[in-house]
Protein backbone atom coordinates (compact mmCIF):
# COMPACT_ATOMS: atom_id res chain seq x y z
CA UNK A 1 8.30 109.74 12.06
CA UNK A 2 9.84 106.39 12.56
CA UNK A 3 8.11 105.46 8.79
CA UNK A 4 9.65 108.63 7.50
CA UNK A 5 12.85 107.46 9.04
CA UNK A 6 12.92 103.86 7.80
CA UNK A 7 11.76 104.78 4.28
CA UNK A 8 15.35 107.28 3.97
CA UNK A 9 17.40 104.40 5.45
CA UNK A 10 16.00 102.04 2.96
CA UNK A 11 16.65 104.63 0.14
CA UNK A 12 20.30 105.83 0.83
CA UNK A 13 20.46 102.05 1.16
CA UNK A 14 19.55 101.84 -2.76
CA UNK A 15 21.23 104.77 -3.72
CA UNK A 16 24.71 103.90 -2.39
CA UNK A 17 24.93 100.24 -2.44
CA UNK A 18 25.34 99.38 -6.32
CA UNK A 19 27.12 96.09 -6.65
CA UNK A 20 24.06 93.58 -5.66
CA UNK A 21 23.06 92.36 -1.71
CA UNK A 22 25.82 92.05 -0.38
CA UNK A 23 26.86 95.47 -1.37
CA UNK A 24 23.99 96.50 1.20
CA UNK A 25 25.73 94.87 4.36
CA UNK A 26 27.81 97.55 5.59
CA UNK A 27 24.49 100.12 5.30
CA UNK A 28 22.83 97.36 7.11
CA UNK A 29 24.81 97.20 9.74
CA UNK A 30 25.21 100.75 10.34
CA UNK A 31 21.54 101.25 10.30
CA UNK A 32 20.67 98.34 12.85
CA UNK A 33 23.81 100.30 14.83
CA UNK A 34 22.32 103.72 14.41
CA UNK A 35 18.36 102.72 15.41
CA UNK A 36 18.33 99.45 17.23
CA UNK A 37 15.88 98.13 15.15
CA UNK A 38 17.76 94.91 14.24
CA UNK A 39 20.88 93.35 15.38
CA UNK A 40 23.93 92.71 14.05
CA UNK A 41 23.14 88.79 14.38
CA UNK A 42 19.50 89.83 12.57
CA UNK A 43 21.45 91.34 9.98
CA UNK A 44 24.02 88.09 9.53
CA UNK A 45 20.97 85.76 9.61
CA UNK A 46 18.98 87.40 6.97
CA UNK A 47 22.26 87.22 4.93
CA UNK A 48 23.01 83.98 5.13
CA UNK A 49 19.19 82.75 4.45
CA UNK A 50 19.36 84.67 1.28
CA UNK A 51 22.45 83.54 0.02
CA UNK A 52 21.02 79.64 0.74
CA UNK A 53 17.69 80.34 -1.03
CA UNK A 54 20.11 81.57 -4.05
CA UNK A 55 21.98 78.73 -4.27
């Protein structure tokens, strides 16, 4: 169940979120909100790695 779960997270994620990573933040943050899987720091980590690696 919690596959089934993360798999429709990850695709309303897609769906919704057209504008490029950081357009995915706010669902990102909701989700780690809504499950607990991540936190919000996780979340702000991950961000900030992957705009460095960009650069």
């Amino acid at each position: 169940m919690t596959l089934l779960r993360l798999m429709l997270e990850f695709i309303k994620t897609g769906l919704f979120s057209v504008g490029g990573g950081l357009a995915t933040l706010p669902f990102l943050y909701e989700m780690s909100a809504a499950t607990g899987w991540f936190s919000h720091a996780d979340t702000a980590k991950a961000s900030a790695a992957r705009q460095n690696w960009l650069v």
